[in-house]
C-alpha atoms as a PDB file:
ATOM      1  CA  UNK A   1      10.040  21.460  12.864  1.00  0.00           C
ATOM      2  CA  UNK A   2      10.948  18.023  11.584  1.00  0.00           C
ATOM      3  CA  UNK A   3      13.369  17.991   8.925  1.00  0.00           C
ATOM      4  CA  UNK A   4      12.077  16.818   5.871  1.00  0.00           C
ATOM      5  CA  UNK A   5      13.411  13.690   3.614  1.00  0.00           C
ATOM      6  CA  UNK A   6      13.177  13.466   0.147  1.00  0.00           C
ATOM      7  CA  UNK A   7      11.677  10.074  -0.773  1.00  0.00           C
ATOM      8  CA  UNK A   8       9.571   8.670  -3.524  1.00  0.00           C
ATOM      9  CA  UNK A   9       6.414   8.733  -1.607  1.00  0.00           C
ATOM     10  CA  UNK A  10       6.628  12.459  -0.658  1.00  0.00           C
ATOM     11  CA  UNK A  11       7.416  13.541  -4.183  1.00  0.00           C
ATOM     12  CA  UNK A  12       4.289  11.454  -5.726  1.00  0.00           C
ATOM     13  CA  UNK A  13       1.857  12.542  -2.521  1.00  0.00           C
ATOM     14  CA  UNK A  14       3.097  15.951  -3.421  1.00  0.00           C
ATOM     15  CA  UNK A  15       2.998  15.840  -7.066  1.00  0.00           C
ATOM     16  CA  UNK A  16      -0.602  14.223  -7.217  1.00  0.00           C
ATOM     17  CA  UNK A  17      -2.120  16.434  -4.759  1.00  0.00           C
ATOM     18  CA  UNK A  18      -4.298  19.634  -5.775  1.00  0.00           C
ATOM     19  CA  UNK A  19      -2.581  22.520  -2.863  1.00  0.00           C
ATOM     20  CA  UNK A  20      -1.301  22.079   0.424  1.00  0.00           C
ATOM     21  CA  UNK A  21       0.008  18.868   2.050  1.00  0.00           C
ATOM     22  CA  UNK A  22      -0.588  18.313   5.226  1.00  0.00           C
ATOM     23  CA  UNK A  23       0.962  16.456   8.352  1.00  0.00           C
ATOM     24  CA  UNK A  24      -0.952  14.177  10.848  1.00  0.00           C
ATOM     25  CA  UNK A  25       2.272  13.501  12.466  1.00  0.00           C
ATOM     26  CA  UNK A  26       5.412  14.362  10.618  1.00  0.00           C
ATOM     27  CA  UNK A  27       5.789  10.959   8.897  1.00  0.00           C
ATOM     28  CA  UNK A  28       2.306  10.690   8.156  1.00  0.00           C
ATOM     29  CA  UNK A  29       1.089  13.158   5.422  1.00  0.00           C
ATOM     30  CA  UNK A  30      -2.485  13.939   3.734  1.00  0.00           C
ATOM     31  CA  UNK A  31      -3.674  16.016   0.603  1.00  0.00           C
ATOM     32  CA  UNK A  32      -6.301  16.394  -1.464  1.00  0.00           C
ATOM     33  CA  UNK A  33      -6.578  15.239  -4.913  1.00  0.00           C
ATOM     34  CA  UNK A  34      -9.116  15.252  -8.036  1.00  0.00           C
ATOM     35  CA  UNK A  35      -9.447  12.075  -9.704  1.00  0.00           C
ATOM     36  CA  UNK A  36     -12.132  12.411 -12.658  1.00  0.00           C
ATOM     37  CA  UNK A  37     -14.937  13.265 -11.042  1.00  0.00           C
ATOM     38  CA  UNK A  38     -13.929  12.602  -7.180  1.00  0.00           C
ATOM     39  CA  UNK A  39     -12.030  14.206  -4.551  1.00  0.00           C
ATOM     40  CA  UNK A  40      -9.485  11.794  -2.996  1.00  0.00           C
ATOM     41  CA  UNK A  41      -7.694  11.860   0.095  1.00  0.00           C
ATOM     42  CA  UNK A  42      -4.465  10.914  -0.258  1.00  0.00           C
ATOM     43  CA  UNK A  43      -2.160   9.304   2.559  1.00  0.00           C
ATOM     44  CA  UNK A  44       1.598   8.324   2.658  1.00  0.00           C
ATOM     45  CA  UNK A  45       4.168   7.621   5.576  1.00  0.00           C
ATOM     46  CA  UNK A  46       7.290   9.451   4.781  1.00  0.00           C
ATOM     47  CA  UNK A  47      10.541   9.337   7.126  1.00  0.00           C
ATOM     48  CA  UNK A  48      10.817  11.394  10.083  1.00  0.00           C
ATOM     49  CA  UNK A  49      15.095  11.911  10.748  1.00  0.00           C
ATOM     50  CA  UNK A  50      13.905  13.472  14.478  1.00  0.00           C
ATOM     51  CA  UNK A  51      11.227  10.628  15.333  1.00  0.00           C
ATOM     52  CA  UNK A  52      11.261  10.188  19.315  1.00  0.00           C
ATOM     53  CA  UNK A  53      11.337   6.966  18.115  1.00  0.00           C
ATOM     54  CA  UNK A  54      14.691   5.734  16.460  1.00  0.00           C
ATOM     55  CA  UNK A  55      13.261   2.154  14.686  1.00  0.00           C
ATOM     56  CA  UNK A  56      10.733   4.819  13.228  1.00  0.00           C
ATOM     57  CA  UNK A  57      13.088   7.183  11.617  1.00  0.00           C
ATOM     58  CA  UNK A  58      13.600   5.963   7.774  1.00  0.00           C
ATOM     59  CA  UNK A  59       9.855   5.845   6.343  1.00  0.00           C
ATOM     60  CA  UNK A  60       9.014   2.424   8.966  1.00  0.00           C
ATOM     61  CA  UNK A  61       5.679   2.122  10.083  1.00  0.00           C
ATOM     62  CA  UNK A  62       5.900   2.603  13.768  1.00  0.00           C
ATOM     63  CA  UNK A  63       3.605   3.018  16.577  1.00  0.00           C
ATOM     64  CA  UNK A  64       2.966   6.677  15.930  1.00  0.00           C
ATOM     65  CA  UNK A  65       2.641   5.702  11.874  1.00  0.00           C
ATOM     66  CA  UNK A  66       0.159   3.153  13.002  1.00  0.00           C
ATOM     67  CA  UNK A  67      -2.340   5.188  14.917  1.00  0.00           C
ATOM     68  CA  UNK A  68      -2.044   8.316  12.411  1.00  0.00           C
ATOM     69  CA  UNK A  69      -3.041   6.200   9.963  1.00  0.00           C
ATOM     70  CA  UNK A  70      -6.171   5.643  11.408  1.00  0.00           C
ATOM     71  CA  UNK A  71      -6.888   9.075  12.645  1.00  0.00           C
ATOM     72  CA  UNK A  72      -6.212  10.439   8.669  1.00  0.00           C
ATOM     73  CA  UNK A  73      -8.742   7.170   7.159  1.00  0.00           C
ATOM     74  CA  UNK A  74     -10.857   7.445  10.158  1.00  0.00           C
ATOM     75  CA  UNK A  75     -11.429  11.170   9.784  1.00  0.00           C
ATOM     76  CA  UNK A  76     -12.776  10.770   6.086  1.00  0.00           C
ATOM     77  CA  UNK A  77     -15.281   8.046   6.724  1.00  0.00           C
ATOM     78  CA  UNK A  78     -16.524   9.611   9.024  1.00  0.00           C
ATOM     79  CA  UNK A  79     -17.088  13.398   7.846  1.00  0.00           C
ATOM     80  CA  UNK A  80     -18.445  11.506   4.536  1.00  0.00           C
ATOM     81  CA  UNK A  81     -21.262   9.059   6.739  1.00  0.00           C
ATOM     82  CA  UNK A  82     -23.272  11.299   5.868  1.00  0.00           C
ATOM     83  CA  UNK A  83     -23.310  10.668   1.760  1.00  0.00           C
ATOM     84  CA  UNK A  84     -24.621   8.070  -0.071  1.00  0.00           C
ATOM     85  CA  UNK A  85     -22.204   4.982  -0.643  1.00  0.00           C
ATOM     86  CA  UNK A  86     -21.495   5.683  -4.461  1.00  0.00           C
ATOM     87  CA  UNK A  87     -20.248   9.360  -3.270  1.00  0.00           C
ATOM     88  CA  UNK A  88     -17.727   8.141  -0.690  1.00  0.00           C
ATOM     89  CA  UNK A  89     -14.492   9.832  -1.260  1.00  0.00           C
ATOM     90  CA  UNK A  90     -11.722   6.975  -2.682  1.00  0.00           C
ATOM     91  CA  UNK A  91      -8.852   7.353  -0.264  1.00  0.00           C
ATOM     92  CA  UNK A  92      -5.611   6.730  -2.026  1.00  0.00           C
ATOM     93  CA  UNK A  93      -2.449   5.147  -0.135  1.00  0.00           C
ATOM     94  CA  UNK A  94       0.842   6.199  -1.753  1.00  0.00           C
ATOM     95  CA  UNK A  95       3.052   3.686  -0.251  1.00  0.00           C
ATOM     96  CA  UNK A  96       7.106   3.830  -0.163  1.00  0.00           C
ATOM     97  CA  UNK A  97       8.301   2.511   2.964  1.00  0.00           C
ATOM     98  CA  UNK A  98      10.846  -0.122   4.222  1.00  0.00           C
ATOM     99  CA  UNK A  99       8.927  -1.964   6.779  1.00  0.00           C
ATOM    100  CA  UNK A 100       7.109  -2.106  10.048  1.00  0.00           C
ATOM    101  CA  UNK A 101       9.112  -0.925  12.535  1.00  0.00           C
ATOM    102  CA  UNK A 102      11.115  -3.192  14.139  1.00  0.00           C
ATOM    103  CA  UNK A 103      12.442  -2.487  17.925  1.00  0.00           C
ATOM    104  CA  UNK A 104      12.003  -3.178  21.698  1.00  0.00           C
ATOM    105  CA  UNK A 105      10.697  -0.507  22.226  1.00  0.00           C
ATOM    106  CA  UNK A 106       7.974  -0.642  19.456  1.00  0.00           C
ATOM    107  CA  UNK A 107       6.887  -4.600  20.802  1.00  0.00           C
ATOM    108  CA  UNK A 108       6.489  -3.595  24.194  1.00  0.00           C
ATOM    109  CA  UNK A 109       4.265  -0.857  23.820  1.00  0.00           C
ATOM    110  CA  UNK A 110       1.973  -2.790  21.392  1.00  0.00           C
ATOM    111  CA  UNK A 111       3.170  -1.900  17.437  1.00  0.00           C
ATOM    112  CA  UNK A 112      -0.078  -5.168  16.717  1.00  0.00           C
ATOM    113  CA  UNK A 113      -2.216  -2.299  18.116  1.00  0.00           C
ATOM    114  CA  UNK A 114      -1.034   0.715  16.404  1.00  0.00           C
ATOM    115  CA  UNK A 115      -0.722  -1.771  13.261  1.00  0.00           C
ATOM    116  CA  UNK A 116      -4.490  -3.221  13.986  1.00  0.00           C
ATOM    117  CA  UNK A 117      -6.183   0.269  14.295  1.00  0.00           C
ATOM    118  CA  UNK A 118      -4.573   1.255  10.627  1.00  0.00           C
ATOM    119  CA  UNK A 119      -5.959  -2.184   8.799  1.00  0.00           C
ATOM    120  CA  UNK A 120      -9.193  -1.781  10.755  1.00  0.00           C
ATOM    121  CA  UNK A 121      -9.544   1.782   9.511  1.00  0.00           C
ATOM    122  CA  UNK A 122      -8.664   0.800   6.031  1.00  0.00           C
ATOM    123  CA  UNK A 123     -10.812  -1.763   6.100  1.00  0.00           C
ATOM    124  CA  UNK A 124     -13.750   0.213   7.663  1.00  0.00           C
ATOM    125  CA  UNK A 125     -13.509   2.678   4.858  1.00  0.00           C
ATOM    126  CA  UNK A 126     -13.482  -0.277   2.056  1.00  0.00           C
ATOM    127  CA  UNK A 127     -16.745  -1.698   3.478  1.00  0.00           C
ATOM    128  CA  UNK A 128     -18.401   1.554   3.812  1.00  0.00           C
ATOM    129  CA  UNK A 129     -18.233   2.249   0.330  1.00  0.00           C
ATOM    130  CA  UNK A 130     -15.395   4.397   0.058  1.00  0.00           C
ATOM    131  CA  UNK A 131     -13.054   3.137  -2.523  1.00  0.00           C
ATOM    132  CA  UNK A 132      -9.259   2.246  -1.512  1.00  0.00           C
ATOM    133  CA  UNK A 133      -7.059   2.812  -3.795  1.00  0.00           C
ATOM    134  CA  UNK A 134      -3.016   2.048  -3.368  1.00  0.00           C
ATOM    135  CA  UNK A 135      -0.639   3.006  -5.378  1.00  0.00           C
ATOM    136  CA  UNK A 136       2.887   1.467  -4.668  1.00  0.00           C
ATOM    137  CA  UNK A 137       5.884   3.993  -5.956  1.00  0.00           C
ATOM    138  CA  UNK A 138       8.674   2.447  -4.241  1.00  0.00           C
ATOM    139  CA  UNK A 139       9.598   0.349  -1.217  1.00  0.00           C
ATOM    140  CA  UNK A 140       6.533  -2.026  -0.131  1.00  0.00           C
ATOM    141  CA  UNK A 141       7.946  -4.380   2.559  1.00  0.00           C
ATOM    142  CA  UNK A 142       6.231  -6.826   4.778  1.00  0.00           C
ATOM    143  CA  UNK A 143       4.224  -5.515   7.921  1.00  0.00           C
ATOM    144  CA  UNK A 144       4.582  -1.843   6.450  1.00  0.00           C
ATOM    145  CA  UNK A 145       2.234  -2.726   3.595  1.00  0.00           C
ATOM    146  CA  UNK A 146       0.031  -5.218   5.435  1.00  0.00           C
ATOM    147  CA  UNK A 147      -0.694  -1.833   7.545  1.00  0.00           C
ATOM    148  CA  UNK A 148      -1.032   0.574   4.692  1.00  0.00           C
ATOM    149  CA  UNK A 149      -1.701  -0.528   2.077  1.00  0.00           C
ATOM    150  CA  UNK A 150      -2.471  -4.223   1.390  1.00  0.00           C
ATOM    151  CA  UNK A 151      -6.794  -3.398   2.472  1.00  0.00           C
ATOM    152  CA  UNK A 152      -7.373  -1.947  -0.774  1.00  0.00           C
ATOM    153  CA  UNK A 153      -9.738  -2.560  -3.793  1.00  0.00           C
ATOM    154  CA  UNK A 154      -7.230  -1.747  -6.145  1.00  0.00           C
ATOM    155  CA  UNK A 155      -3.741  -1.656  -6.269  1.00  0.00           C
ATOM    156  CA  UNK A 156      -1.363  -0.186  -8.969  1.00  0.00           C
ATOM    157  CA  UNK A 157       2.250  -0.680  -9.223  1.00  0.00           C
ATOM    158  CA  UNK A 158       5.240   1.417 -11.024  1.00  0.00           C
ATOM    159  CA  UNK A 159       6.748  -0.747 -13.370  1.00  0.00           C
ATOM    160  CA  UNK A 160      10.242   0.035 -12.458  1.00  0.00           C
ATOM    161  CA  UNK A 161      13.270  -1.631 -10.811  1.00  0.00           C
ATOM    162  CA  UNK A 162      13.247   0.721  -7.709  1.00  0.00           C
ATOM    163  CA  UNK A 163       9.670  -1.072  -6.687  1.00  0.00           C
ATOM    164  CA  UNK A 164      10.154  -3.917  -4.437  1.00  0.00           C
ATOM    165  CA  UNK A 165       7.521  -5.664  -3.014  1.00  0.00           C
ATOM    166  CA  UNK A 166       7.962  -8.475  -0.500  1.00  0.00           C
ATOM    167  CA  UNK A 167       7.458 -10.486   2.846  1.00  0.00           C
ATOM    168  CA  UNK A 168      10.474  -9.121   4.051  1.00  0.00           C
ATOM    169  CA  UNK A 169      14.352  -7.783   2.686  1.00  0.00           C
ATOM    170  CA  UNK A 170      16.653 -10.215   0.511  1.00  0.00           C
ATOM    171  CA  UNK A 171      19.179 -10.094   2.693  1.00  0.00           C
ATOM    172  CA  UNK A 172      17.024 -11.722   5.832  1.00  0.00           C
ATOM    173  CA  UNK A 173      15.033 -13.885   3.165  1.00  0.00           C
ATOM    174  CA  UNK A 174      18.751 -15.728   2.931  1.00  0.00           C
ATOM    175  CA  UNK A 175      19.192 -16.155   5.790  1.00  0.00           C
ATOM    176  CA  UNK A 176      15.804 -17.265   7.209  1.00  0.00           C
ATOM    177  CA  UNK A 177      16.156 -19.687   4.179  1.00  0.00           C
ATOM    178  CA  UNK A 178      19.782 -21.019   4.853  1.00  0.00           C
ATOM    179  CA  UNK A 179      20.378 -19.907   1.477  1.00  0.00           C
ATOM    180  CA  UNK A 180      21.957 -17.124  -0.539  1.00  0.00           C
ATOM    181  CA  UNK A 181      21.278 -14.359  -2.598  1.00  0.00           C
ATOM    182  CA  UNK A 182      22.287 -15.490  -5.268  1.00  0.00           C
ATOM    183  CA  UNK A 183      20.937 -18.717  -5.000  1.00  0.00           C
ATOM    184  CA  UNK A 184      17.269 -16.748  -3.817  1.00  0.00           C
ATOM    185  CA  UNK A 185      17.881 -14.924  -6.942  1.00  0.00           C
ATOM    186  CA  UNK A 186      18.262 -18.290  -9.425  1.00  0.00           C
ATOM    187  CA  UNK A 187      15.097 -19.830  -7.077  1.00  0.00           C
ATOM    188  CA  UNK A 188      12.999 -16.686  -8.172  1.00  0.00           C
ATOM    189  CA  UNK A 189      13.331 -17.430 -11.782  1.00  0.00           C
ATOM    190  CA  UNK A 190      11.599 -20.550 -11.552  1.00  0.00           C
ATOM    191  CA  UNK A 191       9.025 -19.727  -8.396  1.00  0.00           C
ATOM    192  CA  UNK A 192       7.324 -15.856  -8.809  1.00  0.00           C
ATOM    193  CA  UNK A 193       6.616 -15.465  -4.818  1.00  0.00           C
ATOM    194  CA  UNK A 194      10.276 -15.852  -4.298  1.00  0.00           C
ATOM    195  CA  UNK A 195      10.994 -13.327  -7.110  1.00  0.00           C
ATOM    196  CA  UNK A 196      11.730  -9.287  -5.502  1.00  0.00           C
ATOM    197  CA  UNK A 197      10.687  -8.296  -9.602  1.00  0.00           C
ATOM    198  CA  UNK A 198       7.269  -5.904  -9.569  1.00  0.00           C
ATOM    199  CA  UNK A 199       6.535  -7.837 -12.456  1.00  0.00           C
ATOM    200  CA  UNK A 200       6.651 -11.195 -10.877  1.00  0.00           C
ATOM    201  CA  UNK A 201       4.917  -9.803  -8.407  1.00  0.00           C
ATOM    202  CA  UNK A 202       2.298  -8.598 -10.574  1.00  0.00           C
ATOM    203  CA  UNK A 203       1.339 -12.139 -11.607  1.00  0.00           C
ATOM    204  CA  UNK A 204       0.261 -13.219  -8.154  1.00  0.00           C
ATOM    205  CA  UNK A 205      -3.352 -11.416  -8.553  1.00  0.00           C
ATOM    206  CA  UNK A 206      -2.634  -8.719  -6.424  1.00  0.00           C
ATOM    207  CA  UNK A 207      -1.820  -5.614  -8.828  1.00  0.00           C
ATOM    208  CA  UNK A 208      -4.714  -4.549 -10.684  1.00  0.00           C
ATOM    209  CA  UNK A 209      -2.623  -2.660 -13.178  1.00  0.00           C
ATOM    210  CA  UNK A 210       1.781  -1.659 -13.319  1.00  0.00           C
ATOM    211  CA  UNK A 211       2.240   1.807 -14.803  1.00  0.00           C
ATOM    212  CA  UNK A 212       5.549   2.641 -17.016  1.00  0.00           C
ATOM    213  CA  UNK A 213       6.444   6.127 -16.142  1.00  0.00           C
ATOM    214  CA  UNK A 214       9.021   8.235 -17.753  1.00  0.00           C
ATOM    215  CA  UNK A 215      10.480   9.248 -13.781  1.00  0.00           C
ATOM    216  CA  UNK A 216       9.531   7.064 -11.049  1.00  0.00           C
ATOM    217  CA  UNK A 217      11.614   9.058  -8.335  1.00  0.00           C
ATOM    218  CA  UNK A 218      10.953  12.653  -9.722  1.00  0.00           C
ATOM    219  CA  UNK A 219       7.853  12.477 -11.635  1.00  0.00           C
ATOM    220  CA  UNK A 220       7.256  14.424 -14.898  1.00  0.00           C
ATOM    221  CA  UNK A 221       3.949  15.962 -15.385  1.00  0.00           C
ATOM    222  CA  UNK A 222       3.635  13.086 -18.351  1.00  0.00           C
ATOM    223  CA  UNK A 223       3.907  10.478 -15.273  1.00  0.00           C
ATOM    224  CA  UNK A 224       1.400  12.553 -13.183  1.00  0.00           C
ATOM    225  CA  UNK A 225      -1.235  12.593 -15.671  1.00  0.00           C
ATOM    226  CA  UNK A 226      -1.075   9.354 -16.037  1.00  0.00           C
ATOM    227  CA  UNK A 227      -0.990   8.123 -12.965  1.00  0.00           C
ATOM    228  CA  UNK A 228      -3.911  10.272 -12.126  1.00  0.00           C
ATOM    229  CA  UNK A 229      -5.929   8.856 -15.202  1.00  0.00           C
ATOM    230  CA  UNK A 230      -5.012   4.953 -13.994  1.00  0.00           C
ATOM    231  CA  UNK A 231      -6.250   6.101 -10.258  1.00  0.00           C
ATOM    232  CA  UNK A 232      -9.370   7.161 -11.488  1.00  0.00           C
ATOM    233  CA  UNK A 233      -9.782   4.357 -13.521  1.00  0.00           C
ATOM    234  CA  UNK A 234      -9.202   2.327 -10.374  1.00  0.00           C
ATOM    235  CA  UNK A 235     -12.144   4.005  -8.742  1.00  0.00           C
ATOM    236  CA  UNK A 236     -14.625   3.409 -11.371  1.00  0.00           C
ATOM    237  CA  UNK A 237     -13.535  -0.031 -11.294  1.00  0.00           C
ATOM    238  CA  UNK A 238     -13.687  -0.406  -7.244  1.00  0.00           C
ATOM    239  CA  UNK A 239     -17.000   1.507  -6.955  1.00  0.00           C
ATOM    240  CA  UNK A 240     -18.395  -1.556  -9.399  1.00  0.00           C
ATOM    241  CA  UNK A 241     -16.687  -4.217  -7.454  1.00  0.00           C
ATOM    242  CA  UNK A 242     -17.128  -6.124  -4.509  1.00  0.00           C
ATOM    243  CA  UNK A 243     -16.525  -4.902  -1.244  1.00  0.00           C
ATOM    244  CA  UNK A 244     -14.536  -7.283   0.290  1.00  0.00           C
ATOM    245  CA  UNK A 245     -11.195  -8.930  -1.139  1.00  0.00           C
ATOM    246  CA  UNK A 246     -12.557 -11.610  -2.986  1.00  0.00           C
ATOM    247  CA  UNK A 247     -11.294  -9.842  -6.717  1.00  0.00           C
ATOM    248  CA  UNK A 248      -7.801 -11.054  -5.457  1.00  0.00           C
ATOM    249  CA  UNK A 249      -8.476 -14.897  -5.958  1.00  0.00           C
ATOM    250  CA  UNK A 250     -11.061 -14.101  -9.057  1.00  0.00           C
ATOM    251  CA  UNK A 251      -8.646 -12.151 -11.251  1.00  0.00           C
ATOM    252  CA  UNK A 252      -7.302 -13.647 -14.244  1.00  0.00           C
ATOM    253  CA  UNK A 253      -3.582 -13.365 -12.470  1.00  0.00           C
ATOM    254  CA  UNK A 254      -4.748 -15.018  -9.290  1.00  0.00           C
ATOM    255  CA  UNK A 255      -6.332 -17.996 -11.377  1.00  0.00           C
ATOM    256  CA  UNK A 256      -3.349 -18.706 -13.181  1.00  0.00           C
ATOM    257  CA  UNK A 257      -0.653 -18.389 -10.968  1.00  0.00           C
ATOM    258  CA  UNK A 258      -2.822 -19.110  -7.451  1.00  0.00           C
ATOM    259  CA  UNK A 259      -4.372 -22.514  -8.403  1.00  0.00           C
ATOM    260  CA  UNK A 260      -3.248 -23.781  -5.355  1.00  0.00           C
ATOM    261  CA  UNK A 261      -4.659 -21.194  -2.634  1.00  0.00           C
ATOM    262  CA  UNK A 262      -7.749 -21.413  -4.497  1.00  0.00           C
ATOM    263  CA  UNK A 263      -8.103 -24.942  -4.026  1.00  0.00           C
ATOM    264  CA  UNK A 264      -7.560 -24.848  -0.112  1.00  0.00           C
ATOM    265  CA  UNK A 265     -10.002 -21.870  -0.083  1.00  0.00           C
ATOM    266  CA  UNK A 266     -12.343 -23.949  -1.596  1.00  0.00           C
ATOM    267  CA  UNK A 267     -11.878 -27.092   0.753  1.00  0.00           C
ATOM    268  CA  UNK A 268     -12.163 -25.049   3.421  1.00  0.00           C
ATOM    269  CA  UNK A 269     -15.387 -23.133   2.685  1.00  0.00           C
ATOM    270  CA  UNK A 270     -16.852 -26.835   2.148  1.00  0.00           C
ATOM    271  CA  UNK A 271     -15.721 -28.526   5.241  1.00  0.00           C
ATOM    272  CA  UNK A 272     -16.950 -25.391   7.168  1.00  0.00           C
ATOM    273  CA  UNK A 273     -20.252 -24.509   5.293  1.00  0.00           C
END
């Protein structure tokens, strides 16, 4: 048996969920959860110290991540086809993890594909009517969180300093950049994508609410009921919404801060229409 890791993401999968969590693989776990009047399915990828593969072994999205993914989402929408669309389960992501997985290994076997299947799944589930909910407690880094968690309807935050959300670690942002930290650092004050604050982050459109917990690594029952209050608020609200994606240019976040995307979206639509 794997050896298990404690991270943020296992403690709030484990916390939120009504009994026993279960494995899909032993970095991929599931559990149930009542939200108000739903049942949820929650999903997280948690590290695996004795993963076959060794880019896969600290919480990474990997090739065996990727696919389990898909089975766990894949396995709801399709025991619920039978319901109507406003009875869908909402499948929640809990996402803490440090990246895709990045080795040799991993590109030559296809991680794209592994990645793919776990957006299409997501994305399957969103546009049969069965709300996506993500809820970052940690780490949320580049093509980790395009593949879980980035489809969703909603997305809440903790507002606390051990969230980072990002295209990719400070450290490589420097030097992709030419720059420094520091120097990223004094650039984020005056441009929010650059900035690695939730906060800043949370001005971009993308996070539908940030919740201030009392414990953000070991939550108290406080946090719990709270966060399980916001989730279910975030189902009402994504069982009203669109669909698709389009809330993330519409929202009063996006219009302020995303003028410019907006724009190009716009152009576009008209030169193609």
């Amino acid at each position: 048996m794997s050896r298990k890791v404690t991270t943020r993401g296992r403690n709030w999968t484990h916390t939120l969920a009504d009994g026993p969590v279960d494995a899909t693989v032993p970095s991929v776990i599931t559990a149930s959860c009542t939200l108000g009047g739903d049942t949820a399915r929650l999903v997280a990828v948690v590290p695996d110290p004795e993963s076959p593969f060794p880019r896969a072994r600290e919480g990474e999205v990997g090739l065996r991540e990727g696919l389990a993914l898909a089975e766990a989402v894949t396995e709801v929408v399709a025991a619920d086809a039978h319901l109507p669309g406003d009875r869908r389960r909402p499948i929640v992501a809990v996402v803490d993890l440090p990246s895709q997985a990045y080795g040799r290994v991993e590109e030559l076997l296809g991680i794209h594909h592994a990645l793919a299947a776990a957006v299409d799944a997501y994305a399957s589930a969103r546009t049969a009517g069965h709300p996506l909910i993500t809820l970052i407690v940690g780490t949320a880094l580049s093509g980790g969180l395009l593949a879980h968690g980035l489809q969703a309807n909603q997305i809440l935050a903790l507002d606390d300093p051990g969230v980072v959300i990002h295209a990719m670690h400070k450290r490589a942002a420097a030097r992709v950049t030419l720059r420094t930290v520091d120097e990223l650092d004094r650039l984020a004050e005056r441009v929010p994508p650059l900035s690695y604050d939730v906060t800043d982050w949370a001005k971009l459109g993308l996070c539908d609410e940030l919740l201030r917990v009392e414990n953000a690594g070991d939550p108290t029952e406080g946090d719990t009921r709270k966060a399980k209050d916001a989730l279910a608020a975030a189902v009402e609200r994504a069982r009203k919404g669109p669909r698709d994606l389009s809330n993330r240019l519409t929202s009063p976040g996006a219009r302020q801060t995303r003028a410019a995307s907006r724009r190009v979206r716009e152009e576009l639509a008209a030169q193609w229409g």
